[in-house]
C-alpha atoms as a PDB file:
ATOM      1  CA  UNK A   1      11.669 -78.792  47.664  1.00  0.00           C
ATOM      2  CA  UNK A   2       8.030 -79.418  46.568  1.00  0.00           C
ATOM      3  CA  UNK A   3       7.349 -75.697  47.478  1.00  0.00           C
ATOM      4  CA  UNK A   4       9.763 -74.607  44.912  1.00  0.00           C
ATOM      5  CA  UNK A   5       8.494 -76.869  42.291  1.00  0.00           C
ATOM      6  CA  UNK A   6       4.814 -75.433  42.894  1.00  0.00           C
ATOM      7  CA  UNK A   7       6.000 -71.946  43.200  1.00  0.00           C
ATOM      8  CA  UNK A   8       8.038 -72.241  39.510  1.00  0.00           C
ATOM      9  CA  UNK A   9       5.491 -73.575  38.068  1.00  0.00           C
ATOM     10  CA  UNK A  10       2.884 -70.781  39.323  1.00  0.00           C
ATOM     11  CA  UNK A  11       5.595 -68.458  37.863  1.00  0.00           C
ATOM     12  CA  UNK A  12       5.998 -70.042  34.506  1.00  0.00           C
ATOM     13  CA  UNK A  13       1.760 -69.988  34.329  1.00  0.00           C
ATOM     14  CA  UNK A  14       1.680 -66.663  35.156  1.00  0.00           C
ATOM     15  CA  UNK A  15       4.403 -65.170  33.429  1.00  0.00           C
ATOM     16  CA  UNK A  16       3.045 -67.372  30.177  1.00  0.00           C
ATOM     17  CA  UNK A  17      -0.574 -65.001  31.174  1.00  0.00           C
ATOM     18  CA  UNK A  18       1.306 -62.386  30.848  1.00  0.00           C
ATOM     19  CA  UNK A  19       3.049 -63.627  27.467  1.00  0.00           C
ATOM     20  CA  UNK A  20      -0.675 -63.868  25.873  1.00  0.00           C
ATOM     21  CA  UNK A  21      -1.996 -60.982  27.078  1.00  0.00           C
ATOM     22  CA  UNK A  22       0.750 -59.049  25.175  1.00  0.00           C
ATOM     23  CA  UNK A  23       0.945 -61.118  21.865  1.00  0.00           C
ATOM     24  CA  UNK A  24      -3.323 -60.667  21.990  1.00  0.00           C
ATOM     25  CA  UNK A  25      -2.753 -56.557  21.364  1.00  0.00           C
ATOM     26  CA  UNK A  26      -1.988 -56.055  18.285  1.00  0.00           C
ATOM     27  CA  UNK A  27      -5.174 -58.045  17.164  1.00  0.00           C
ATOM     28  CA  UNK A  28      -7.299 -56.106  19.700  1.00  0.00           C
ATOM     29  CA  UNK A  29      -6.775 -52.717  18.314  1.00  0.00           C
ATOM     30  CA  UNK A  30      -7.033 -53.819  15.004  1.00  0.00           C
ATOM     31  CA  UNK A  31     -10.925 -55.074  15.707  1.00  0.00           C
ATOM     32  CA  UNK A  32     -11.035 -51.933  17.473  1.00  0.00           C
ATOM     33  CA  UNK A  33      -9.993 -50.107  14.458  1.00  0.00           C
ATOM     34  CA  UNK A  34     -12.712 -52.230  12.558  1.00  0.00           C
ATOM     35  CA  UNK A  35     -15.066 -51.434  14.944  1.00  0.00           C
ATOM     36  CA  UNK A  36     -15.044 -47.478  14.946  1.00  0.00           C
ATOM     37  CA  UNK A  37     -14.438 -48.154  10.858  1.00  0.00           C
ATOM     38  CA  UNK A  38     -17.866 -49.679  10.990  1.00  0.00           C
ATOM     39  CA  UNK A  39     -19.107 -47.026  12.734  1.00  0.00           C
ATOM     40  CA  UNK A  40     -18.320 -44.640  10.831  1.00  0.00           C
ATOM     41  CA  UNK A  41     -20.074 -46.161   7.621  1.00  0.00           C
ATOM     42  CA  UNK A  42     -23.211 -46.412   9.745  1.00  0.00           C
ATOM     43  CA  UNK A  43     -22.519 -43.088  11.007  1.00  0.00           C
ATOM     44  CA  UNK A  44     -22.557 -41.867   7.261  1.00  0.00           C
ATOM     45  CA  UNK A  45     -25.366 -43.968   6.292  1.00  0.00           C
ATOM     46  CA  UNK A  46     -27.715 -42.781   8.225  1.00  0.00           C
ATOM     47  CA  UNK A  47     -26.629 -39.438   8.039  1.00  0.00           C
ATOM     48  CA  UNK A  48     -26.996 -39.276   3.740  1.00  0.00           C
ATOM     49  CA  UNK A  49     -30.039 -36.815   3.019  1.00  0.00           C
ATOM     50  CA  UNK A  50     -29.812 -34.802   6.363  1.00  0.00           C
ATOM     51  CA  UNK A  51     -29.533 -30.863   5.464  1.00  0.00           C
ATOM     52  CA  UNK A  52     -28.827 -28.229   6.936  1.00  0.00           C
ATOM     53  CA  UNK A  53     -28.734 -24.732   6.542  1.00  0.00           C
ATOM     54  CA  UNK A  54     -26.233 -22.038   6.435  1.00  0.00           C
ATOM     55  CA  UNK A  55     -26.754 -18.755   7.341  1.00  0.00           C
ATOM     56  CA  UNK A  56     -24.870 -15.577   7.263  1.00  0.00           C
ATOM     57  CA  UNK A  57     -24.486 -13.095  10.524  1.00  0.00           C
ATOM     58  CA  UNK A  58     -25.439  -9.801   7.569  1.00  0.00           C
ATOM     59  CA  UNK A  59     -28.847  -9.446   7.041  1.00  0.00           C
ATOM     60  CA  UNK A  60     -30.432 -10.146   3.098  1.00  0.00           C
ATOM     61  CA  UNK A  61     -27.251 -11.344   2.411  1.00  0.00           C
ATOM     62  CA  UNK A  62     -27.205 -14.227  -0.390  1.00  0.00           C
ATOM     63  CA  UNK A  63     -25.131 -16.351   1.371  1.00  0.00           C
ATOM     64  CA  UNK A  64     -27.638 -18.472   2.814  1.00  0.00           C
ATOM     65  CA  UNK A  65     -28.110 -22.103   1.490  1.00  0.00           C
ATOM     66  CA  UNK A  66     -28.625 -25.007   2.369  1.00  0.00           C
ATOM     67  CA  UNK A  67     -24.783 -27.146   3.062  1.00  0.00           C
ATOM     68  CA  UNK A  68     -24.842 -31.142   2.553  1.00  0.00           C
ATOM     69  CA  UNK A  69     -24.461 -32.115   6.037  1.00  0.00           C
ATOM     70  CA  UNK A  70     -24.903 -30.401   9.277  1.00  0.00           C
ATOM     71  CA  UNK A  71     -21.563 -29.528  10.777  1.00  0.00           C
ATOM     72  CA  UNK A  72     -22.396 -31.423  13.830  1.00  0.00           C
ATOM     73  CA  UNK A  73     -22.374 -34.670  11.312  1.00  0.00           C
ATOM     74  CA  UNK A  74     -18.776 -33.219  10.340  1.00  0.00           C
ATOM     75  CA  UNK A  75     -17.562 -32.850  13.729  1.00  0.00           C
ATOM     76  CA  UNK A  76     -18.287 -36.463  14.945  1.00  0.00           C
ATOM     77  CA  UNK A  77     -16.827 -37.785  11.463  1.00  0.00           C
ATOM     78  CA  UNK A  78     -13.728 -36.101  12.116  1.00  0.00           C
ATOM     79  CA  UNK A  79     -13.405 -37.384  16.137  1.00  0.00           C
ATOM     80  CA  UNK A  80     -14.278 -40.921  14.819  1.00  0.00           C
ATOM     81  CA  UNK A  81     -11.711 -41.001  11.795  1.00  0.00           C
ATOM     82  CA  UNK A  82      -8.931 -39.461  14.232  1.00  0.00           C
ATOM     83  CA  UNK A  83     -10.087 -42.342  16.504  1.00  0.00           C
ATOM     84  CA  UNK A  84      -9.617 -44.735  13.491  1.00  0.00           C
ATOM     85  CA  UNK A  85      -6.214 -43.352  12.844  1.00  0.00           C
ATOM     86  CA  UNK A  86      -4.852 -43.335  16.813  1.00  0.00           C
ATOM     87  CA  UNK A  87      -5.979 -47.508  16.893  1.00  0.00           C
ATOM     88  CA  UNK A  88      -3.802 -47.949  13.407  1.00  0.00           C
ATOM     89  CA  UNK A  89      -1.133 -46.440  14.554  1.00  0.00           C
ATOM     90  CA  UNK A  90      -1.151 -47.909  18.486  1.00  0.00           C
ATOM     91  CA  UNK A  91      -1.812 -51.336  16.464  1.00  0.00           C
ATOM     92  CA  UNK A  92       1.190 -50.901  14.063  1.00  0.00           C
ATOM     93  CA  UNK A  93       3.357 -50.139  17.049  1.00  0.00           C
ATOM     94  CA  UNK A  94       2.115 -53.734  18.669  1.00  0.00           C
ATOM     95  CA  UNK A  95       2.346 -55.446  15.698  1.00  0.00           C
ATOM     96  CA  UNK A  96       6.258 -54.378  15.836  1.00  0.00           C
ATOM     97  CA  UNK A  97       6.461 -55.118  19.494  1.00  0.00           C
ATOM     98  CA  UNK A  98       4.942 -58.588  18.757  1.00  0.00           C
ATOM     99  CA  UNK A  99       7.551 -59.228  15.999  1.00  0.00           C
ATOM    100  CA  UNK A 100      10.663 -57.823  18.211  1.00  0.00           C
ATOM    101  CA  UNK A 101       9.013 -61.312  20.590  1.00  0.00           C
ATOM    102  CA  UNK A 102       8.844 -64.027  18.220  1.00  0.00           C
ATOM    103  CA  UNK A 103      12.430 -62.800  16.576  1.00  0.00           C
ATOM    104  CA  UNK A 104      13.460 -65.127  19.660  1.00  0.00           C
ATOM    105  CA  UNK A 105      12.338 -68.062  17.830  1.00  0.00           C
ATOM    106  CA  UNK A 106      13.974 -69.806  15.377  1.00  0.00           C
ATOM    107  CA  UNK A 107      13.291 -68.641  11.840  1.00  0.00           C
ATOM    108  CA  UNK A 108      10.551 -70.607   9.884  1.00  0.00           C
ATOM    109  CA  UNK A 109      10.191 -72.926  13.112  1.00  0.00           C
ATOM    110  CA  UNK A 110       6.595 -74.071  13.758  1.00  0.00           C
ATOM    111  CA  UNK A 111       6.400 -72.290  17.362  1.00  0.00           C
ATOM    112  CA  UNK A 112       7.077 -69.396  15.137  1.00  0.00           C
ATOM    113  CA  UNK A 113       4.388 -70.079  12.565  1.00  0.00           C
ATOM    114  CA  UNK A 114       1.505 -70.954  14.641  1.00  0.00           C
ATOM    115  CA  UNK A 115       2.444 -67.409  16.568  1.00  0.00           C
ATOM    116  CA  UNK A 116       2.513 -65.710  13.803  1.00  0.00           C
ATOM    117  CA  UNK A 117      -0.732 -66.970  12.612  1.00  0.00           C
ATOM    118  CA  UNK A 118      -2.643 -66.826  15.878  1.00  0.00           C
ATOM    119  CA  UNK A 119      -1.175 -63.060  16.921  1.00  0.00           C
ATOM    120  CA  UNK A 120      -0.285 -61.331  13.822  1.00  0.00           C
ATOM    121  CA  UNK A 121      -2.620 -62.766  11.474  1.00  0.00           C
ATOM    122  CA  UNK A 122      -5.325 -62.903  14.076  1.00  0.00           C
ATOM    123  CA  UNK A 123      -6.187 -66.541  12.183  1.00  0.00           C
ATOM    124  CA  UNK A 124      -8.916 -68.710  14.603  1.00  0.00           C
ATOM    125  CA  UNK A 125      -7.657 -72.201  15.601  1.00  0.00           C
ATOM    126  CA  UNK A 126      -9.287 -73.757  12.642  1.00  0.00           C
ATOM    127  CA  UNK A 127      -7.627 -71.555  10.484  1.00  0.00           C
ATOM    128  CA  UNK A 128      -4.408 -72.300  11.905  1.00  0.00           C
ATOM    129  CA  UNK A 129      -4.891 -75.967  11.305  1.00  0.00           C
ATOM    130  CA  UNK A 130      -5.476 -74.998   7.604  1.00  0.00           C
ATOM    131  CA  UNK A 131      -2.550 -73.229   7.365  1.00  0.00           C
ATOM    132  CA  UNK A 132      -0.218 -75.417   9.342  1.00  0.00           C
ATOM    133  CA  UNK A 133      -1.436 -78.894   8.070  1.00  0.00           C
ATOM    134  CA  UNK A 134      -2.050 -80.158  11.338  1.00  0.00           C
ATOM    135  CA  UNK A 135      -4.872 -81.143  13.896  1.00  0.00           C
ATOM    136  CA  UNK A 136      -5.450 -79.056  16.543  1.00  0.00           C
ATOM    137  CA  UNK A 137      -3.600 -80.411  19.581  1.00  0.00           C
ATOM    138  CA  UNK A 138      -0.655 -80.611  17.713  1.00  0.00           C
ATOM    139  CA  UNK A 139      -0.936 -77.176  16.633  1.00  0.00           C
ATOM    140  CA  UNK A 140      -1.309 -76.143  20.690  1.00  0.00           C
ATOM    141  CA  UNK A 141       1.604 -78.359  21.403  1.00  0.00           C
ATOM    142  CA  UNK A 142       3.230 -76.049  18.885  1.00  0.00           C
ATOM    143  CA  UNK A 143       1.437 -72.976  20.375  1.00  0.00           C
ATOM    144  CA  UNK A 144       2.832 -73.392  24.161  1.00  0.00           C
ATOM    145  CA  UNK A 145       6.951 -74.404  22.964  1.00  0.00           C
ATOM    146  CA  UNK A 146       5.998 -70.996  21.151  1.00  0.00           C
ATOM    147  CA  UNK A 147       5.069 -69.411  24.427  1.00  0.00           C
END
């Protein structure tokens, strides 16, 4: 009997792992969308004032000058902002994942809130106490009903 106790309650533990690990996506690839944002600014930053020039396969041909950037600079701003727009959309199809999970709760319950802020709104603990008007244990009492 005690083996079956122990054994449920590994279950629960894991399976609530599992729970996290899900809810935590959506907020993942929307840092990692910040992230290759940020790298693109610095990217473009300290690419500004790098020339290049342009020329034409026809001899004395006027078509040479000098382009803006170097197409290599184009190239890797292209791969970065398709990058950028892959994470928004993986992260909009988690965020809709994550709400199809907490449409099990009850509406405007408290589990509900302090999910929503934690996974959706990606708000820190502290935050979360802000928003909920509570301290912080009683927000992660909230946080594992939730879960």
């Amino acid at each position: 009997m005690m083996v079956a106790v122990e054994e449920k309650k590994v279950d629960e533990e894991s399976m609530k792992a599992l729970l996290i690990l899900y809810m935590e996506q959506y907020c993942k690839k929307r840092n990692r969308k910040r992230v290759l944002q940020q790298r693109l600014r610095n990217f473009r930053e300290e690419m500004v004032g790098t020339k290049a020039i342009r020329y034409s396969p026809i001899p004395h041909s006027c078509t040479n000058s000098i382009a803006n950037e170097p197409l290599d600079f184009r190239i890797k701003c292209e791969e970065i902002e398709e990058r950028i727009e892959k994470e928004r959309k993986e992260a909009a199809t988690a965020m809709l994942k994550i709400i199809d999970v907490l449409s099990f709760l009850e509406p405007e319950s408290e589990e509900k809130n302090i999910l929503e802020y934690k996974y959706l709104d990606g708000c820190s603990w502290k935050e979360i106490m802000i928003r909920a008007s509570m301290s912080r244990s009683r927000c992660n009492d909230y946080w594992k009903i939730g879960l």
